[in-house]
N, C-alpha and C. Protein backbone atom coordinates (compact mmCIF):
# COMPACT_ATOMS: atom_id res chain seq x y z
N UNK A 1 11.19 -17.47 -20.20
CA UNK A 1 10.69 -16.81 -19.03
C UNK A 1 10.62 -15.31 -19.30
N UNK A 2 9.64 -14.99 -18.66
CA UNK A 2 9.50 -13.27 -18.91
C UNK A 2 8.49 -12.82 -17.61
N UNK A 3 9.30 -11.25 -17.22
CA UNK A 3 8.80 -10.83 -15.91
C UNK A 3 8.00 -9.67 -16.30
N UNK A 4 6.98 -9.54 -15.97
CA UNK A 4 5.52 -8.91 -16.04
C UNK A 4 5.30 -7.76 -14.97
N UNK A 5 5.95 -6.54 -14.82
CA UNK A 5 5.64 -5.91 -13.24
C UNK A 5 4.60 -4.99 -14.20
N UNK A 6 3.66 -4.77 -13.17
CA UNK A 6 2.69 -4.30 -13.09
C UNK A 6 2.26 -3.31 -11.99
N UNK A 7 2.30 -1.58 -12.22
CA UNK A 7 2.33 -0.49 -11.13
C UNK A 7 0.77 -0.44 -10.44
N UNK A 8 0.69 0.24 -9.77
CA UNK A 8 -0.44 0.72 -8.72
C UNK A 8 -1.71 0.92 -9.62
N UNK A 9 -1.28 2.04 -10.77
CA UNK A 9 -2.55 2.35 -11.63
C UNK A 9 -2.71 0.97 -12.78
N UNK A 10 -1.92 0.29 -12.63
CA UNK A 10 -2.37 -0.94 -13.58
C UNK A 10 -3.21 -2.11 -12.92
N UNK A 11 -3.09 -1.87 -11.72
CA UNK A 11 -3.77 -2.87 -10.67
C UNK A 11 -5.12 -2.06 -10.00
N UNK A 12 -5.45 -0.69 -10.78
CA UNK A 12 -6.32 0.05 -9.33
C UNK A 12 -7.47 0.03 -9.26
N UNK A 13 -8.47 -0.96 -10.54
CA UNK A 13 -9.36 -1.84 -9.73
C UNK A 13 -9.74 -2.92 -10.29
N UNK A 14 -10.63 -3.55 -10.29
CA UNK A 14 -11.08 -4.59 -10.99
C UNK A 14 -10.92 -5.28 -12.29
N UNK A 15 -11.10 -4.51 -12.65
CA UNK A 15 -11.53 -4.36 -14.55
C UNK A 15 -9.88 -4.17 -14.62
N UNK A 16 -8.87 -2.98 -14.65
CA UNK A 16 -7.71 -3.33 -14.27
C UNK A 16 -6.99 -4.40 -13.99
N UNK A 17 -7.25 -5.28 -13.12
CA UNK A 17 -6.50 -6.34 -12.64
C UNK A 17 -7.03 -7.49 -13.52
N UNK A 18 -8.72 -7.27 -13.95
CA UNK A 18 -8.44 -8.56 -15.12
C UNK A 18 -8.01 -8.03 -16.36
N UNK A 19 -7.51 -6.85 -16.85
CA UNK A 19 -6.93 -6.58 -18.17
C UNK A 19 -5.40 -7.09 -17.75
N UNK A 20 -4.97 -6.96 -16.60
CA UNK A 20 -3.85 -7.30 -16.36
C UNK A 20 -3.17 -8.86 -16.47
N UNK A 21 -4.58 -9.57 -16.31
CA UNK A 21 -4.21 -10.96 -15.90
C UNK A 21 -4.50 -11.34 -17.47
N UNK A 22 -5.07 -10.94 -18.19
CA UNK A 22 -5.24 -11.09 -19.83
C UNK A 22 -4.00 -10.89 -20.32
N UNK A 23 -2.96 -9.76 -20.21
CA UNK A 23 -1.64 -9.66 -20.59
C UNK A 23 -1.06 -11.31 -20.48
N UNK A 24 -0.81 -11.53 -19.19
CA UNK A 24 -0.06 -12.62 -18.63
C UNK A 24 -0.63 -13.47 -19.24
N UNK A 25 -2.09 -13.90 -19.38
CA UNK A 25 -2.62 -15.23 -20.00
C UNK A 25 -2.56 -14.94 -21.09
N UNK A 26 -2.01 -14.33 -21.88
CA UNK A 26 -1.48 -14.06 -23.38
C UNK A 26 0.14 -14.58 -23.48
N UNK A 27 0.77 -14.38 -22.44
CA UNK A 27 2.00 -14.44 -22.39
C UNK A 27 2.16 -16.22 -21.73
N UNK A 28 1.41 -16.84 -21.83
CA UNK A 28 1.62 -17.70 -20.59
C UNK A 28 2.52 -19.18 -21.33
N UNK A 29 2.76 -19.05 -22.59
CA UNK A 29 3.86 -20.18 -23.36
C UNK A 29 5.20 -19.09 -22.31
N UNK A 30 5.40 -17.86 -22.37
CA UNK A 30 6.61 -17.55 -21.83
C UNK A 30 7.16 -17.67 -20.23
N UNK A 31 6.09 -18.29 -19.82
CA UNK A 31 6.38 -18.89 -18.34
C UNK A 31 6.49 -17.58 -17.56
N UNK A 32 5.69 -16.53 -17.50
CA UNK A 32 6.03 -15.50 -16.81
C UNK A 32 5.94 -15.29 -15.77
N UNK A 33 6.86 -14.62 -15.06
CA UNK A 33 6.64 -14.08 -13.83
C UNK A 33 6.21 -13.10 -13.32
N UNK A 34 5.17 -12.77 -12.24
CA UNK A 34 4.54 -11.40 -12.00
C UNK A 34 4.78 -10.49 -11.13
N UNK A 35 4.62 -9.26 -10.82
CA UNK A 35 5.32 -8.60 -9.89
C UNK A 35 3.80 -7.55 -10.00
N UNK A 36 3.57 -7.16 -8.94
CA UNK A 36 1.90 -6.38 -8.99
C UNK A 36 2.33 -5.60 -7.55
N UNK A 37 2.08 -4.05 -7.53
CA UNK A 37 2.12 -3.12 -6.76
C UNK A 37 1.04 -3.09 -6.45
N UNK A 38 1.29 -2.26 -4.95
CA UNK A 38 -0.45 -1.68 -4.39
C UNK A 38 -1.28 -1.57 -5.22
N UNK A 39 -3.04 -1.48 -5.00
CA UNK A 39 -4.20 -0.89 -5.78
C UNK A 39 -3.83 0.47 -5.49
N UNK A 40 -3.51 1.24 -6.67
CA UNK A 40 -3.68 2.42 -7.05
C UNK A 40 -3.89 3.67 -5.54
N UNK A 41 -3.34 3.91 -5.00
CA UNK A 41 -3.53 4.86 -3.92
C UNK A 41 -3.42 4.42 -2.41
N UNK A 42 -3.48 2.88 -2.65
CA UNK A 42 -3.19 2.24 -1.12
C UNK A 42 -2.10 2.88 -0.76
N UNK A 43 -1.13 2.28 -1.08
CA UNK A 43 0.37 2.95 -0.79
C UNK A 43 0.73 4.65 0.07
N UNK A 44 -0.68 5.33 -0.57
CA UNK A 44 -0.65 6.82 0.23
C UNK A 44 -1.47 6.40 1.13
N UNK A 45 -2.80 5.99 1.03
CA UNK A 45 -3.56 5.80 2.55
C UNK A 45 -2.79 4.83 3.34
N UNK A 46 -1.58 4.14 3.00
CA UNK A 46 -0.83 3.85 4.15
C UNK A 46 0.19 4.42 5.06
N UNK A 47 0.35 5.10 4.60
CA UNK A 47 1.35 6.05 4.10
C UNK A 47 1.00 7.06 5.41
N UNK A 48 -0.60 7.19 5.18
CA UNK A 48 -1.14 8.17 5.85
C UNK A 48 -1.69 7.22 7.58
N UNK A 49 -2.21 6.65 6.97
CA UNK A 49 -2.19 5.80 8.43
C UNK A 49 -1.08 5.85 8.94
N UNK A 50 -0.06 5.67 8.96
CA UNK A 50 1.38 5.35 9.66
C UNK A 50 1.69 6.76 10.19
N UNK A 51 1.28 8.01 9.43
CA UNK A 51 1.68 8.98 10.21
C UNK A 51 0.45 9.71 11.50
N UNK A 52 -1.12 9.09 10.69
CA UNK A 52 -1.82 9.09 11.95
C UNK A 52 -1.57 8.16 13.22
N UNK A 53 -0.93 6.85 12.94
CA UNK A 53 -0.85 6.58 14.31
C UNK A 53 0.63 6.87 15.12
N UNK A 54 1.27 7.39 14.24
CA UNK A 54 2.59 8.40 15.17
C UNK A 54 2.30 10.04 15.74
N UNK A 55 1.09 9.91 15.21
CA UNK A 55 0.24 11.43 15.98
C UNK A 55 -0.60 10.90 16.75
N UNK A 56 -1.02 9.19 16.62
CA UNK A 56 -1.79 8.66 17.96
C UNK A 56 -3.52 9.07 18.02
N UNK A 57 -3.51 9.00 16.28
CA UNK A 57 -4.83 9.62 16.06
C UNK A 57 -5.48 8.37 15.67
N UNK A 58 -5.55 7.59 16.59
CA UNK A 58 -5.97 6.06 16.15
C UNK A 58 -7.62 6.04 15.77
N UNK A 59 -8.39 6.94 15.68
CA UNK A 59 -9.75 7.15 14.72
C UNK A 59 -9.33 7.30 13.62
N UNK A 60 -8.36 8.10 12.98
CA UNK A 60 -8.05 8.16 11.87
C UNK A 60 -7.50 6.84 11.13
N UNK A 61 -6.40 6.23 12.14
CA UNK A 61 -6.21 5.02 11.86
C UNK A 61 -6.71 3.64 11.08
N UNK A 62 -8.06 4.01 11.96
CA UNK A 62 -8.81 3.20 12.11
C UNK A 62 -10.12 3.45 10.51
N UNK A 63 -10.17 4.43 10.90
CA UNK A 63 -10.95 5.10 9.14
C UNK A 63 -9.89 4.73 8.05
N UNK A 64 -8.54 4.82 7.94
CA UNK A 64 -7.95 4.53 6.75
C UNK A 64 -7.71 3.48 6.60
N UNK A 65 -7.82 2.40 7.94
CA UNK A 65 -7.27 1.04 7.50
C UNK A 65 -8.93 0.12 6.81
N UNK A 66 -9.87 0.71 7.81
CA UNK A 66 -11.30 0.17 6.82
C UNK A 66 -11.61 0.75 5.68
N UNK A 67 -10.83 1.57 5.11
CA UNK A 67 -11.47 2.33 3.60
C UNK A 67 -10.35 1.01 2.89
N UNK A 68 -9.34 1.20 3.34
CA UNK A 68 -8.25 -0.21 2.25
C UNK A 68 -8.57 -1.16 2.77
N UNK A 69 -9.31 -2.05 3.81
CA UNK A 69 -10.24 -3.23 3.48
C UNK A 69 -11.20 -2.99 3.00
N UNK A 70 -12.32 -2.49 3.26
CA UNK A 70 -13.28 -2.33 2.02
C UNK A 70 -12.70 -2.23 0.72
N UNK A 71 -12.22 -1.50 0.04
CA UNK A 71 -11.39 -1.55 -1.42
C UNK A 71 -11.07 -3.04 -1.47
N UNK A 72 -10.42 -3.74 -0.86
CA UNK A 72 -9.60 -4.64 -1.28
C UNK A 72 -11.04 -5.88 -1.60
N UNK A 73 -11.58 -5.56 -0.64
CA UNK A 73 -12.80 -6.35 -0.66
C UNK A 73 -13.88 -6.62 -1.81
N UNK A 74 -14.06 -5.19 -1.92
CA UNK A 74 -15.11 -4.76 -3.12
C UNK A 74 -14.24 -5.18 -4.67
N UNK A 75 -12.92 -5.09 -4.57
CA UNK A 75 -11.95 -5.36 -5.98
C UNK A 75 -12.32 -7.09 -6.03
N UNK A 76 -12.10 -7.50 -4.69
CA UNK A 76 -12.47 -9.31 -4.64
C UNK A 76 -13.34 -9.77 -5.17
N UNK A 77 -14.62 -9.17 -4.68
CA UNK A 77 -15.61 -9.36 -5.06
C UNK A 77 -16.39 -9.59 -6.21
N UNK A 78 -15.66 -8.28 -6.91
CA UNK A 78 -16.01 -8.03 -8.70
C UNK A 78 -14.95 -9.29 -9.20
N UNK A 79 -13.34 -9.52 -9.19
CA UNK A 79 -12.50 -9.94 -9.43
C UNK A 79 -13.25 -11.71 -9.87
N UNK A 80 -13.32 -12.21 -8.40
CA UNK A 80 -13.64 -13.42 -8.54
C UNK A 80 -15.40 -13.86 -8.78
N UNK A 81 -15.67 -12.68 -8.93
CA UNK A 81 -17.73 -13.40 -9.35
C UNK A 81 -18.11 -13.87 -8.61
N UNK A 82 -18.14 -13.74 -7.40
CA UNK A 82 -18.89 -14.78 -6.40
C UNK A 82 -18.56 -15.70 -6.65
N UNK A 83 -17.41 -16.45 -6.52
CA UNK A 83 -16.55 -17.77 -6.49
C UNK A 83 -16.61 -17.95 -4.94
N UNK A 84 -17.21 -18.19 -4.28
CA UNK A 84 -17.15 -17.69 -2.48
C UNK A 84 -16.26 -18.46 -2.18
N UNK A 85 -15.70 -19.43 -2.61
CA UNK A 85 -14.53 -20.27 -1.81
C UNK A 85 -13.29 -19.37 -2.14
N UNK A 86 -13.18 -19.01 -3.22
CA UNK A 86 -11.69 -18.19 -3.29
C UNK A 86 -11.98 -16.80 -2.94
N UNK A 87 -13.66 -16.57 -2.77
CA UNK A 87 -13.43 -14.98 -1.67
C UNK A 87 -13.32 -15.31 -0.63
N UNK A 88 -13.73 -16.57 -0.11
CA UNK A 88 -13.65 -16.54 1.24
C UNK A 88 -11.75 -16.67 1.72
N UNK A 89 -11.29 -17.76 0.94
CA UNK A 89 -9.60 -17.95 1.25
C UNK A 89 -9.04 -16.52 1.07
N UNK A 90 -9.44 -15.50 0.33
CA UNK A 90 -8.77 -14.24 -0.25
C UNK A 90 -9.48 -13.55 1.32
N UNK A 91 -10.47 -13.17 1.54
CA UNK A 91 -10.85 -13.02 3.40
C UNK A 91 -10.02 -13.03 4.24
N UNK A 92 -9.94 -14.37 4.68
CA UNK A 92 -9.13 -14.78 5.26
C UNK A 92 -7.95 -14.19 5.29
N UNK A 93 -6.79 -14.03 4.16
CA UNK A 93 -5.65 -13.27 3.75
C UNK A 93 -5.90 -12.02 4.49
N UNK A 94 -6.83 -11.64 3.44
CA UNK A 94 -6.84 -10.07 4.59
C UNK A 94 -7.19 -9.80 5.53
N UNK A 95 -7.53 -10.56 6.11
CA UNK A 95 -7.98 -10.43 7.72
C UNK A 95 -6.95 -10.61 8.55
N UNK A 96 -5.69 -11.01 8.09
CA UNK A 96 -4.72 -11.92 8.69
C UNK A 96 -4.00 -10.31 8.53
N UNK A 97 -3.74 -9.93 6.86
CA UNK A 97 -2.48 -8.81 7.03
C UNK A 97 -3.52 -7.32 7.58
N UNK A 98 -4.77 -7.21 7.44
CA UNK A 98 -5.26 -6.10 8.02
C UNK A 98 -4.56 -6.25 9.58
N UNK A 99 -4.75 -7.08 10.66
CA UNK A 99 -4.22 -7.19 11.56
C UNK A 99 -3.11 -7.09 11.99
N UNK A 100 -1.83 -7.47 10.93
CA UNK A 100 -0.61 -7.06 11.19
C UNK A 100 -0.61 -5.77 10.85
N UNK A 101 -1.17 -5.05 10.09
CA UNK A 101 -1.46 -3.90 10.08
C UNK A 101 -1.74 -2.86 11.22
N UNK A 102 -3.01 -3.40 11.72
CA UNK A 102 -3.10 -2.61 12.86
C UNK A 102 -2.12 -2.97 13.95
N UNK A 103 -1.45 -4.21 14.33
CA UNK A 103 -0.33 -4.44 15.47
C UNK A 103 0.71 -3.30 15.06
N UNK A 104 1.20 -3.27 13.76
CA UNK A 104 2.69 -2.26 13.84
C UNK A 104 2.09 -0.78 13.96
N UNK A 105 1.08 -0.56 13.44
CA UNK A 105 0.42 0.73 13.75
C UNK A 105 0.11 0.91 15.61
N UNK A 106 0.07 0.22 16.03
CA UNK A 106 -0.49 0.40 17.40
C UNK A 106 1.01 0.75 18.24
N UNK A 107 2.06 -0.30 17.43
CA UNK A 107 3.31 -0.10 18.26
C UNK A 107 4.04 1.26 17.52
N UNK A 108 3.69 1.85 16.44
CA UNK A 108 4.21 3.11 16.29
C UNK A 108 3.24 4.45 16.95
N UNK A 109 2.08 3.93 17.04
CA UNK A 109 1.34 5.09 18.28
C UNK A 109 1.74 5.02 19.81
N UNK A 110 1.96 3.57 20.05
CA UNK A 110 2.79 3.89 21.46
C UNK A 110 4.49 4.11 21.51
N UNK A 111 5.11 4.28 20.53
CA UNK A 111 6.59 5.00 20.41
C UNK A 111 6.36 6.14 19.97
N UNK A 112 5.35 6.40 19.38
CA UNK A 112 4.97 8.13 18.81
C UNK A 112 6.30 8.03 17.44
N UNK A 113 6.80 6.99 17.24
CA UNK A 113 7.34 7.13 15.67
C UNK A 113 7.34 6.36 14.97
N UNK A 114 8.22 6.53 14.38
CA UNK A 114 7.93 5.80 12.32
C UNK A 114 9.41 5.54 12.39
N UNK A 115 9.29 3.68 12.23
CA UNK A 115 10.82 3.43 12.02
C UNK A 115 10.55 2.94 10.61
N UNK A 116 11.65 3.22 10.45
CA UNK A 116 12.35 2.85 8.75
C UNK A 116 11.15 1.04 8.37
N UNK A 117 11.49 0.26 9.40
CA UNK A 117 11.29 -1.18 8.93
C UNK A 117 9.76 -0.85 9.24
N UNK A 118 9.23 -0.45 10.71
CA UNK A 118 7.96 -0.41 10.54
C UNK A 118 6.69 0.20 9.23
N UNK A 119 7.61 1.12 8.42
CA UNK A 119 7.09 1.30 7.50
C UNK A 119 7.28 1.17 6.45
N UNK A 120 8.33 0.38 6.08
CA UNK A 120 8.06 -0.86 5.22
C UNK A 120 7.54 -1.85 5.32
N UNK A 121 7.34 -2.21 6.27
CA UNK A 121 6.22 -3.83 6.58
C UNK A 121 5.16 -3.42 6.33
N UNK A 122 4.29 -2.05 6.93
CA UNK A 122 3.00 -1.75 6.25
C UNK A 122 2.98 -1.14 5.13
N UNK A 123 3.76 -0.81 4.46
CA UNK A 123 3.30 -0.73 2.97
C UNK A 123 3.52 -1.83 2.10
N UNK A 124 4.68 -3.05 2.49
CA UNK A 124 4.69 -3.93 1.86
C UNK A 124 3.26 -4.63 1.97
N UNK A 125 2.57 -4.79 2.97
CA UNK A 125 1.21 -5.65 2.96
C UNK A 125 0.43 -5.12 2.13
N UNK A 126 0.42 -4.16 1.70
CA UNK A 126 -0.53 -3.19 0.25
C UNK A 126 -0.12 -3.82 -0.65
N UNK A 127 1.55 -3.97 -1.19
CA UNK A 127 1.61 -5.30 -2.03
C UNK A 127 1.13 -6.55 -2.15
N UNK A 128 1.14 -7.07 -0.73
CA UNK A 128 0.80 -8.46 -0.34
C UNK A 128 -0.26 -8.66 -0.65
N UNK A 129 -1.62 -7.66 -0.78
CA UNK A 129 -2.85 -7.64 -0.70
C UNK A 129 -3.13 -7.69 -2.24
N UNK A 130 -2.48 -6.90 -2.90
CA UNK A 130 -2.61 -6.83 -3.97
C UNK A 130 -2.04 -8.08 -5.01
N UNK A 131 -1.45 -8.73 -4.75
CA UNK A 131 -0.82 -10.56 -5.08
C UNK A 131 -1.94 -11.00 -4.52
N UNK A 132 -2.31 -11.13 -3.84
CA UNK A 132 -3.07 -12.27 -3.40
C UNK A 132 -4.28 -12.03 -4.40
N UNK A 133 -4.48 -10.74 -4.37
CA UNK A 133 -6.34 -10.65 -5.79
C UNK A 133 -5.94 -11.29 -6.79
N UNK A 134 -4.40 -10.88 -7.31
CA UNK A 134 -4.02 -10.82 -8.55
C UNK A 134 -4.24 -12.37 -8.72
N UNK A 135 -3.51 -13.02 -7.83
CA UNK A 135 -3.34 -14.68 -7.60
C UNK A 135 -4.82 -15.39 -7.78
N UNK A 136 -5.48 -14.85 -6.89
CA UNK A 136 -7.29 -15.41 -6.60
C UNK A 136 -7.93 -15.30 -7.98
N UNK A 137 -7.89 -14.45 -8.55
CA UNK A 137 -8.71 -13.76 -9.66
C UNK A 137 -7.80 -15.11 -10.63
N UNK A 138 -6.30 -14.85 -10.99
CA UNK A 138 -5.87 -16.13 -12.46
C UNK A 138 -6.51 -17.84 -11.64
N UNK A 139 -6.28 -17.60 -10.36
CA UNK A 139 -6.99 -19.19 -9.77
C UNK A 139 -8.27 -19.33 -10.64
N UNK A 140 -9.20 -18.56 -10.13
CA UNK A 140 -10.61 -18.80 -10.80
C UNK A 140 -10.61 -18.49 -12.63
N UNK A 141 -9.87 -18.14 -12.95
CA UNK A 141 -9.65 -17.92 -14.73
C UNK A 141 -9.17 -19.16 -14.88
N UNK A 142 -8.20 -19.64 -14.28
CA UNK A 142 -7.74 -20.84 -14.76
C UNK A 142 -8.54 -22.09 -14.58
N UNK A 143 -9.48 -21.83 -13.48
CA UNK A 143 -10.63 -23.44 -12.95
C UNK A 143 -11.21 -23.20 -14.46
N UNK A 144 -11.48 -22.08 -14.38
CA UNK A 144 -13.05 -22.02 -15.53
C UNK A 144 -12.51 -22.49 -16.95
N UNK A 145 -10.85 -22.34 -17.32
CA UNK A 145 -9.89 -22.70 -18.32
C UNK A 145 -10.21 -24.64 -18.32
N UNK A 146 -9.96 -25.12 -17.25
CA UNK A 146 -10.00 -26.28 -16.94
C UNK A 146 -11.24 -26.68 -17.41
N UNK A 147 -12.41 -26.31 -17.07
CA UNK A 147 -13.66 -26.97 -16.83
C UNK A 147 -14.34 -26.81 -18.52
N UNK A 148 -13.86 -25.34 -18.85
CA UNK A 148 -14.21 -25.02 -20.79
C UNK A 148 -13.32 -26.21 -21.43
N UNK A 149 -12.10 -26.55 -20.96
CA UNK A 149 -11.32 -27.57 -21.81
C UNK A 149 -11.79 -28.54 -21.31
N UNK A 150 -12.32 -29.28 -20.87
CA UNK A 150 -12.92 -30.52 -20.31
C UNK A 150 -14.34 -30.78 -21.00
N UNK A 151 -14.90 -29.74 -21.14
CA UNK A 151 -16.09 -29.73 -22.00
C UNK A 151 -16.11 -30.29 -23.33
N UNK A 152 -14.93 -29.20 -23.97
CA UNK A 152 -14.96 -29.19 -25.11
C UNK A 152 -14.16 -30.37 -25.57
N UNK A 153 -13.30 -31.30 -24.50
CA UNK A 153 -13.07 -32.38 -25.00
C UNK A 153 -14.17 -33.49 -25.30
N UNK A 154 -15.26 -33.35 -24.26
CA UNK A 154 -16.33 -34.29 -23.78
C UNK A 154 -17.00 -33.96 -25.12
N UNK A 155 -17.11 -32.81 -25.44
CA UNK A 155 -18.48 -32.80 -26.78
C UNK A 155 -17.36 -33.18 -28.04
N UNK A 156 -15.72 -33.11 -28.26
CA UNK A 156 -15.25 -33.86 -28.99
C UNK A 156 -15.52 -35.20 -29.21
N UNK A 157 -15.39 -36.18 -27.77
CA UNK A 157 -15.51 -37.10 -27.82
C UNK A 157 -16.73 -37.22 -28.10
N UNK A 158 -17.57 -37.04 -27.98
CA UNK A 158 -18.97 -37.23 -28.16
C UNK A 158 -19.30 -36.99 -29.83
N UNK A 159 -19.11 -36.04 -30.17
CA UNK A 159 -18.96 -35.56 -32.25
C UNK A 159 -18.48 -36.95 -32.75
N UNK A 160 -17.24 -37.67 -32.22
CA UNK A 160 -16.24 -38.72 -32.70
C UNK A 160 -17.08 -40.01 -32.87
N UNK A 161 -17.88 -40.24 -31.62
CA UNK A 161 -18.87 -41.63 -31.60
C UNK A 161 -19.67 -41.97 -32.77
């Protein structure tokens, strides 16, 4: 077994996250385990959201939380090739933590502060977001692993006849 963490600028975009998942699928007799931080700068535009909505500047809010869905989106996009079933399940994901997103943001604009846990739950979902590409992206490396080894058994068997 061997653990694989991987920082913000190693994940911060596309091309990134599949050099990343090439490490691991190099490593993958060692049964590794992965650990993947925010895309590269989420972590501050959350950072920054959390203190716009304790100033209750919920436009701003609202601008920083659609610039890190778009990102996360556009990384999907390239990541999985138009695989639309695993962009669409990877969607889904973020549609789910963008929303918890905006709920703890809404309840730190109506306390006007920043508790300790509330802002760790929204920066942990910058992690969360960032596992789930990492995850989506080796899913579809690994179908296409499946379907090249299935081939190349079929034209074995076939050479053998």
């Amino acid at each position: 077994m061997i653990v694989i963490k991987f920082g913000g600028t190693s994940v911060g975009d596309a091309q990134r996250v599949a050099n990343a998942i090439d490490i691991v699928a190099e490593r993958r007799g060692q049964s590794p385990i992965v650990v993947v931080s925010a895309l590269a700068g989420v972590t501050n535009d959350l950072v920054a959201a959390t203190e716009a909505a304790r100033q209750c500047d919920i436009d701003r809010v609202n601008q920083i939380i659609a610039a890190v869905r778009q990102r996360h989106e556009d990384v999907a996009m390239r990541l999985v090739q138009q695989k639309f079933d695993f962009f669409e399940s990877f969607i889904k994901q973020l549609d789910k933590h963008i929303d918890q997103i905006h709920t703890i943001l809404r309840g730190i604009a109506l306390l006007g502060e920043i508790t300790a846990r509330a802002k760790d739950k929204v920066l942990g979902i910058g992690e969360k977001l960032s596992s789930v590409l990492f995850g989506s992206r080796m899913a579809v490396s690994a179908k296409r692993r499946r379907r090249w080894k299935k081939h190349v058994r079929q034209l074995s068997a076939s050479c053998v006849r």
